[in-house]
C-alpha atoms as a PDB file:
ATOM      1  CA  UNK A   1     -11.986  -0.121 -22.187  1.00  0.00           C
ATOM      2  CA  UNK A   2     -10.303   2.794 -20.470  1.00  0.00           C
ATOM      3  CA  UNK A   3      -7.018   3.838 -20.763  1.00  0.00           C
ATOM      4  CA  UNK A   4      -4.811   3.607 -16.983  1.00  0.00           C
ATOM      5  CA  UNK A   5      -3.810   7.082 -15.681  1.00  0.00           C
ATOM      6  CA  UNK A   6       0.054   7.064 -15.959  1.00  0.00           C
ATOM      7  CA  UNK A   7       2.156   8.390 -12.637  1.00  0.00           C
ATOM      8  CA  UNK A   8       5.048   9.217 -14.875  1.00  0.00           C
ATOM      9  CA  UNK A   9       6.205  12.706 -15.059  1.00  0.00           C
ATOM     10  CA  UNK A  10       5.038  14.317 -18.954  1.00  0.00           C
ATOM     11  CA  UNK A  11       7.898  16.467 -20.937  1.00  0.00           C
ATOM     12  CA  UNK A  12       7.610  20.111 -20.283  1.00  0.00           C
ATOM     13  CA  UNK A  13       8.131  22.702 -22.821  1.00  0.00           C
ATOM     14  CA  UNK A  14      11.223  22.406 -24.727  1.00  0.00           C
ATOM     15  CA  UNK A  15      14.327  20.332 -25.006  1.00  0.00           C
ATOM     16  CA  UNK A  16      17.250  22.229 -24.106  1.00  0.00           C
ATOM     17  CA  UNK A  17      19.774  22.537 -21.467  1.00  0.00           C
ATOM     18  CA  UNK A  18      18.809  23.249 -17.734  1.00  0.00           C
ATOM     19  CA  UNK A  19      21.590  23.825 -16.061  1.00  0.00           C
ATOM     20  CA  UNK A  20      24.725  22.425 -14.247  1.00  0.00           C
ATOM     21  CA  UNK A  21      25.631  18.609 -13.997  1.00  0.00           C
ATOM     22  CA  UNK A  22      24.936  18.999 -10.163  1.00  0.00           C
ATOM     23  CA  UNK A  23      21.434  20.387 -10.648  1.00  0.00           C
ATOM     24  CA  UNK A  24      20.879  17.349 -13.414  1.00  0.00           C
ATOM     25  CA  UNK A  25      22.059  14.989 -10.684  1.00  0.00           C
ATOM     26  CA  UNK A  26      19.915  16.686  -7.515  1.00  0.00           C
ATOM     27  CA  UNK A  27      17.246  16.272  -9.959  1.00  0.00           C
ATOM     28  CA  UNK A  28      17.833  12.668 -10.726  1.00  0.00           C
ATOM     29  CA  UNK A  29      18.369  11.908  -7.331  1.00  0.00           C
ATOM     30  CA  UNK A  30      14.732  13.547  -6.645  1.00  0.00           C
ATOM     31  CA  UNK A  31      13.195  11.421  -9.425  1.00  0.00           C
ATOM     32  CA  UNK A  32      14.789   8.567  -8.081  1.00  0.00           C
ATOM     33  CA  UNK A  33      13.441   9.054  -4.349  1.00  0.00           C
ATOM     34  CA  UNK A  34       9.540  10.245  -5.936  1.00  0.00           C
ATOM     35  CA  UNK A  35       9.870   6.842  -8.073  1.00  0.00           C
ATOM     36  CA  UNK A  36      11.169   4.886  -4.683  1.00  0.00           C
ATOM     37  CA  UNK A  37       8.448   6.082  -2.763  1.00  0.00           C
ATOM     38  CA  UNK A  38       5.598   5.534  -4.826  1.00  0.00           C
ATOM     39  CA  UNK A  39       6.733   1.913  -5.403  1.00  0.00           C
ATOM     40  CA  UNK A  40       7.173   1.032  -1.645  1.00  0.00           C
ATOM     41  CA  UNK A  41       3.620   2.876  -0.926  1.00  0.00           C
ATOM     42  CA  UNK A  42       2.300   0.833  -3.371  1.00  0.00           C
ATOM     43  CA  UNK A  43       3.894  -2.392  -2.473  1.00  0.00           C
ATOM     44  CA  UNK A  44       2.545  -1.401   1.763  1.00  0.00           C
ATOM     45  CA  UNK A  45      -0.913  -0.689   0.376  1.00  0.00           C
ATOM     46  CA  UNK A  46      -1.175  -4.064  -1.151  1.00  0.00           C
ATOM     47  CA  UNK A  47       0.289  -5.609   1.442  1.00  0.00           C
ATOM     48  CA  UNK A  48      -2.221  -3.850   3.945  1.00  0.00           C
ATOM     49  CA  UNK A  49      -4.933  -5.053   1.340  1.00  0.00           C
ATOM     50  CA  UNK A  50      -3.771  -8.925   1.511  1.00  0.00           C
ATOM     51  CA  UNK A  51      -3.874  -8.907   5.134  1.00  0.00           C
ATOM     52  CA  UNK A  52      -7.017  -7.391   5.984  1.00  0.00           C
ATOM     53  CA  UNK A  53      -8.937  -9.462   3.531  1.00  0.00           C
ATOM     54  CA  UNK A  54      -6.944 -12.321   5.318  1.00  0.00           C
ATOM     55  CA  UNK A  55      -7.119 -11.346   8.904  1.00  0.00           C
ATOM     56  CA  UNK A  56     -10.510  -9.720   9.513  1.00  0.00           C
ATOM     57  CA  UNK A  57     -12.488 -12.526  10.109  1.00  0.00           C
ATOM     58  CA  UNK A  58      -9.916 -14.215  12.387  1.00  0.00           C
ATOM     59  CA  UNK A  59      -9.146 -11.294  14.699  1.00  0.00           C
ATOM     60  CA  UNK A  60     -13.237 -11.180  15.185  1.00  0.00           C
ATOM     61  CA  UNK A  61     -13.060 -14.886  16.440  1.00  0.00           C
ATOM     62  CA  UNK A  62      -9.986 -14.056  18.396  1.00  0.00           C
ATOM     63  CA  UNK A  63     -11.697 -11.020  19.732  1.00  0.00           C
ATOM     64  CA  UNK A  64     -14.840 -12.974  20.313  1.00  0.00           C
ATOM     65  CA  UNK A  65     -12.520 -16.056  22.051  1.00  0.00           C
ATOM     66  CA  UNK A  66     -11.318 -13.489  24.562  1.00  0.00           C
ATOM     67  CA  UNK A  67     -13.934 -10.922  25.424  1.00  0.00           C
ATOM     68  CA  UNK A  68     -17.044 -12.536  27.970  1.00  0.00           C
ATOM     69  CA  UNK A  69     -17.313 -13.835  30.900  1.00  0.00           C
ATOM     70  CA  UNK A  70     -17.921 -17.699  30.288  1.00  0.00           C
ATOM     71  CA  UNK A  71     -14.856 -18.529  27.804  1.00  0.00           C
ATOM     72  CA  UNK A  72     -16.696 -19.797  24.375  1.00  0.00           C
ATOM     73  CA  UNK A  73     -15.236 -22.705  22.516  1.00  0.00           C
ATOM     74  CA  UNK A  74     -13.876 -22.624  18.805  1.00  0.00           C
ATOM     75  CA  UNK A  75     -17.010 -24.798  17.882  1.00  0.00           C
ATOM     76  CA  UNK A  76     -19.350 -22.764  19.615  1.00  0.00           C
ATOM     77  CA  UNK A  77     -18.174 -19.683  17.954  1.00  0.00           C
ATOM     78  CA  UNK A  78     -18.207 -20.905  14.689  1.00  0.00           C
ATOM     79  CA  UNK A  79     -21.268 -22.812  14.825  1.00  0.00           C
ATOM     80  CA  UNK A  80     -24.448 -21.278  13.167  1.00  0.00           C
ATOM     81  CA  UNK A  81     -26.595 -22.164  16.291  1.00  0.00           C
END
């Protein structure tokens, strides 16, 4: 089975000290916005997913309901013949 890529950011180099506590916090503040944004993209993108699989077929018979001349019925739109 293969492994999942993982989004999460890999240790650079090594451990020490970067800097000021205000660079530490603009930096964890960054994280924090890159780690909201990918979770509410993902959570939209499903979202979109659900509905399209859900909606396609009955925006085609509303589509289909509204477009022509002579209004069609439900029946007659839905029936094979």
């Amino acid at each position: 089975m293969a492994s999942r890529p993982s989004l999460k950011p890999k240790p650079r180099g090594k451990g020490g000290k970067r800097g000021s506590a205000a660079a530490d916090d603009e930096q964890s503040t960054t994280a924090v916005a890159v780690r909201l944004a990918k979770e509410w993209s993902t959570l939209t993108m499903k979202a979109a997913k659900v509905a399209a699989h859900w909606g396609f077929i009955p925006l085609i018979i509303v589509v289909g309901m509204n477009s022509g001349d002579p209004k069609p019925s439900l029946f007659s739109l839905l029936s094979p013949v």
